[in-house]
Protein backbone atom coordinates (compact mmCIF):
# COMPACT_ATOMS: atom_id res chain seq x y z
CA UNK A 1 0.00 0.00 0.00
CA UNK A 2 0.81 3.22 -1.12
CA UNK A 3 1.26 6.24 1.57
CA UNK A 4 -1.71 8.28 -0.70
CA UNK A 5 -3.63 5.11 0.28
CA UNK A 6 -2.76 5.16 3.85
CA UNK A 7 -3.76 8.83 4.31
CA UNK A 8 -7.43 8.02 2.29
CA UNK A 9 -8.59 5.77 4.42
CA UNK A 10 -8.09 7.60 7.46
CA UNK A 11 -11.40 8.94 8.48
CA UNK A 12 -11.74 12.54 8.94
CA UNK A 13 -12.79 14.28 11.66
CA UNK A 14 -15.57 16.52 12.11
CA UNK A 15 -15.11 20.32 12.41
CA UNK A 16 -15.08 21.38 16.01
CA UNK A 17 -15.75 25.11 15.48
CA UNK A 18 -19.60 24.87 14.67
CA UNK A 19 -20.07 23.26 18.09
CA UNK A 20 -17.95 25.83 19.87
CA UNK A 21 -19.90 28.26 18.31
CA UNK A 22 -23.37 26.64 19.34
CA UNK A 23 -22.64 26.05 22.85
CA UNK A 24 -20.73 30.16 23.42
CA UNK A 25 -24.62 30.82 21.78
CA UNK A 26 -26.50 29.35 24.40
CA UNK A 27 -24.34 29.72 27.01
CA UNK A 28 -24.52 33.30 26.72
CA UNK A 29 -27.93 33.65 25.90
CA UNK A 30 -28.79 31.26 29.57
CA UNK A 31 -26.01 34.38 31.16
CA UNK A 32 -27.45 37.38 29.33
CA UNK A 33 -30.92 35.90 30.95
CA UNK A 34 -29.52 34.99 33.80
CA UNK A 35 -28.10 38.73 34.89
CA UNK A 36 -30.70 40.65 33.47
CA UNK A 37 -33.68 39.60 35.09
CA UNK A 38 -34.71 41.37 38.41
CA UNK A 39 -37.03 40.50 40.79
CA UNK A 40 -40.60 41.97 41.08
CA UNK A 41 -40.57 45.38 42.07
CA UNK A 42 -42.70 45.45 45.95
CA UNK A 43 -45.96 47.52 44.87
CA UNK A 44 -47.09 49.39 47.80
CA UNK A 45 -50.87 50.50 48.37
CA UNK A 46 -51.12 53.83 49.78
CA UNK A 47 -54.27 53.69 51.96
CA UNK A 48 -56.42 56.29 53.44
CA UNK A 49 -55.04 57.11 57.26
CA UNK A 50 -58.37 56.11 58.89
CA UNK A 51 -57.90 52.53 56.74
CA UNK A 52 -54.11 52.37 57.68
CA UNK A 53 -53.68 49.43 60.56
CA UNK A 54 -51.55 49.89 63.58
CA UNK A 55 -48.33 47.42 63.30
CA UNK A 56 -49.01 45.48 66.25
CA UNK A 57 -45.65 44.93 68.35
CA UNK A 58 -43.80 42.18 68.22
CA UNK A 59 -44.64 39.70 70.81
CA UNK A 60 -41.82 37.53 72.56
CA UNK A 61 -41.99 35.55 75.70
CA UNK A 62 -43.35 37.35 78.45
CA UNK A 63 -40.68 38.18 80.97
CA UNK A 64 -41.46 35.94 83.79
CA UNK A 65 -40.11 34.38 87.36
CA UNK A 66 -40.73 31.22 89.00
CA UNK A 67 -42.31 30.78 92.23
CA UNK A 68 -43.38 27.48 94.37
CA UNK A 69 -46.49 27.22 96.34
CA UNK A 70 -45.70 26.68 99.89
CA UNK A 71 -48.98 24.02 100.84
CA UNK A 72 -50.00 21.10 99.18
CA UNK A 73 -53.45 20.60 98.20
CA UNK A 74 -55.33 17.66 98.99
CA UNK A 75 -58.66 16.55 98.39
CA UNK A 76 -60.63 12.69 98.88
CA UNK A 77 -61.72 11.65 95.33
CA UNK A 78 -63.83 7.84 96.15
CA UNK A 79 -62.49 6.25 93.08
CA UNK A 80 -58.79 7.50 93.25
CA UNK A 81 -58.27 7.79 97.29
CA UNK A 82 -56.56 10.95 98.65
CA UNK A 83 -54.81 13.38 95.87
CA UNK A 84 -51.96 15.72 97.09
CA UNK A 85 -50.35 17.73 94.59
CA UNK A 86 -48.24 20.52 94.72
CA UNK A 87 -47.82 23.14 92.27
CA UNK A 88 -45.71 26.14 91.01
CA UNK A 89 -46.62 29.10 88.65
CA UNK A 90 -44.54 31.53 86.41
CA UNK A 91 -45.65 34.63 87.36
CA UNK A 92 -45.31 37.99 85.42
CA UNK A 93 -41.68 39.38 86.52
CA UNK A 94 -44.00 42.59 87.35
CA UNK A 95 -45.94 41.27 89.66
CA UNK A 96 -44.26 42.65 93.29
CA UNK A 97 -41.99 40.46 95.45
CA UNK A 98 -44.16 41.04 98.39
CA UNK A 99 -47.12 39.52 96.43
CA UNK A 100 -45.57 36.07 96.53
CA UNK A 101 -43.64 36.52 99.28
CA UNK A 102 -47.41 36.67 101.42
CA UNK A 103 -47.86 33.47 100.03
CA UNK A 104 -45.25 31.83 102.42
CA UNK A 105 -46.87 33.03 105.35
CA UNK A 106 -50.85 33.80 104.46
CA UNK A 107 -51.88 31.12 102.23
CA UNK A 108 -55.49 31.09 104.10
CA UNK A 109 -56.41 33.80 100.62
CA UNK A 110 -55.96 31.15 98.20
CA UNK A 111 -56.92 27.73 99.84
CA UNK A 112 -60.64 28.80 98.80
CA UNK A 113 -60.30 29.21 95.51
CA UNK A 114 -57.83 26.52 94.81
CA UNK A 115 -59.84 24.18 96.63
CA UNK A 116 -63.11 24.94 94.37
CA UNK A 117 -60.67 24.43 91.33
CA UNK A 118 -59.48 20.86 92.39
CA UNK A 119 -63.08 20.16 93.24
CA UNK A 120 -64.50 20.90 89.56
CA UNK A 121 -61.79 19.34 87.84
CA UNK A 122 -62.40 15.75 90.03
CA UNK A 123 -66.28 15.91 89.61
CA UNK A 124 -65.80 16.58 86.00
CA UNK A 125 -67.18 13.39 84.70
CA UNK A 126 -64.29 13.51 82.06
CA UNK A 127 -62.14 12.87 84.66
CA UNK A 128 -61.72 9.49 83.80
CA UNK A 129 -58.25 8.80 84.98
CA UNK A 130 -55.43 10.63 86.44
CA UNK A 131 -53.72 11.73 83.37
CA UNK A 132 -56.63 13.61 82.59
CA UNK A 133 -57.21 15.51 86.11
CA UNK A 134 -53.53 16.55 85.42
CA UNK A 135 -54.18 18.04 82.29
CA UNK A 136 -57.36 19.42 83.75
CA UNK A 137 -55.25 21.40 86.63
CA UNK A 138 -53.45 23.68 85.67
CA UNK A 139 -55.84 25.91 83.56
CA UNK A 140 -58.42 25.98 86.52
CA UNK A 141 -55.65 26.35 89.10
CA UNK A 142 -54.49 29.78 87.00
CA UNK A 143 -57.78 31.13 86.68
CA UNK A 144 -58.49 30.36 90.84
CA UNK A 145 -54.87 31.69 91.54
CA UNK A 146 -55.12 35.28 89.44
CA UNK A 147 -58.84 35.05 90.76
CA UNK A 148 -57.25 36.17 94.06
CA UNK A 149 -53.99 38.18 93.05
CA UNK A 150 -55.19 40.01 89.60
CA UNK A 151 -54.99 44.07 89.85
CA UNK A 152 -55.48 46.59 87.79
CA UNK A 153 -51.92 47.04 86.20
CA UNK A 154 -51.54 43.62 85.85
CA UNK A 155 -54.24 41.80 85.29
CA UNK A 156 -53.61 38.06 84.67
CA UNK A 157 -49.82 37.93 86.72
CA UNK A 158 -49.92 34.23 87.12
CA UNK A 159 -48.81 32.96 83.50
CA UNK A 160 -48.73 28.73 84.36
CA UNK A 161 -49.33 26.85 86.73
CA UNK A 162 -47.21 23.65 86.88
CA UNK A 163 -47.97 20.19 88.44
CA UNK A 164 -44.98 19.58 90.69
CA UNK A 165 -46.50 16.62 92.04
CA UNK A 166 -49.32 14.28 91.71
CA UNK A 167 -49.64 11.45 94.51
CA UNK A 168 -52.74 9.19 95.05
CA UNK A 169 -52.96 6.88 97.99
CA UNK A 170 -55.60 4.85 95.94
């Protein structure tokens, strides 16, 4: 074979530069699309001032403290036995030292209402077990307790009221 022969049946190759040229194409149309679009201009309505709302405040946790009640309550449920439980409350940091400070030596104020709270929870007739006079509690035990110790600047100070403990002798 001849070296003309050789070099004829060589294949040739295809021409790269139309494919360079394609791919530069839609690569920069994709960037000339890419950089050139913007995002939605915010439209604002301008609204009357009686129409215009009041931006409410932003709302965090309410600053609070901790306090623990210094009795236990008890009451004599038939189908459970006797039920002591003790309890503990946030309280609004507001609300004066001296307020729950009287609770460690005056707690004949509160034993009332508390008392009427654990009743209507236990004669609830969903009270079907205990796990449901515990999650009955502490709702009715907030509303007894700021019952008692609401004023006029602060009006609900007793934020929770926790279960510390939940004993039955039955």
């Amino acid at each position: 074979m001849s070296e003309e022969e050789i070099l004829a049946e060589k294949p040739r190759k295809a021409p790269i530069l139309p494919g360079v040229v394609a791919a530069l194409l839609v690569g920069g149309i994709y960037a000339a699309g890419h950089f050139t679009a913007t995002a939605p201009m915010d439209v604002a309505i301008a609204l009357p001032e009686d129409e215009m709302m009041e931006e409410e405040p932003e709302t965090g946790p309410v600053p609070r403290r901790y306090v623990s009640f210094p009795m236990s309550l008890t009451a004599q449920v038939p189908k459970w036995g006797t039920l002591l439980i003790d309890i503990g409350m946030a309280v609004h940091e507001d609300l004066p030292m001296s307020v729950t400070d009287a609770f460690l030596t005056d707690t004949a104020p509160l034993a009332a209402p508390l008392s009427e709270a654990l009743l209507i929870a236990v004669e609830d007739p969903d009270a079907t077990d205990l796990e449901s006079i515990q999650n009955m509690l502490p709702p009715l035990l907030k509303d007894a307790l700021n019952g008692v110790i609401t004023s006029e600047d602060l009006p609900d100070p007793v934020l929770e009221v926790y279960l510390l403990k939940l004993i039955t002798t039955g």
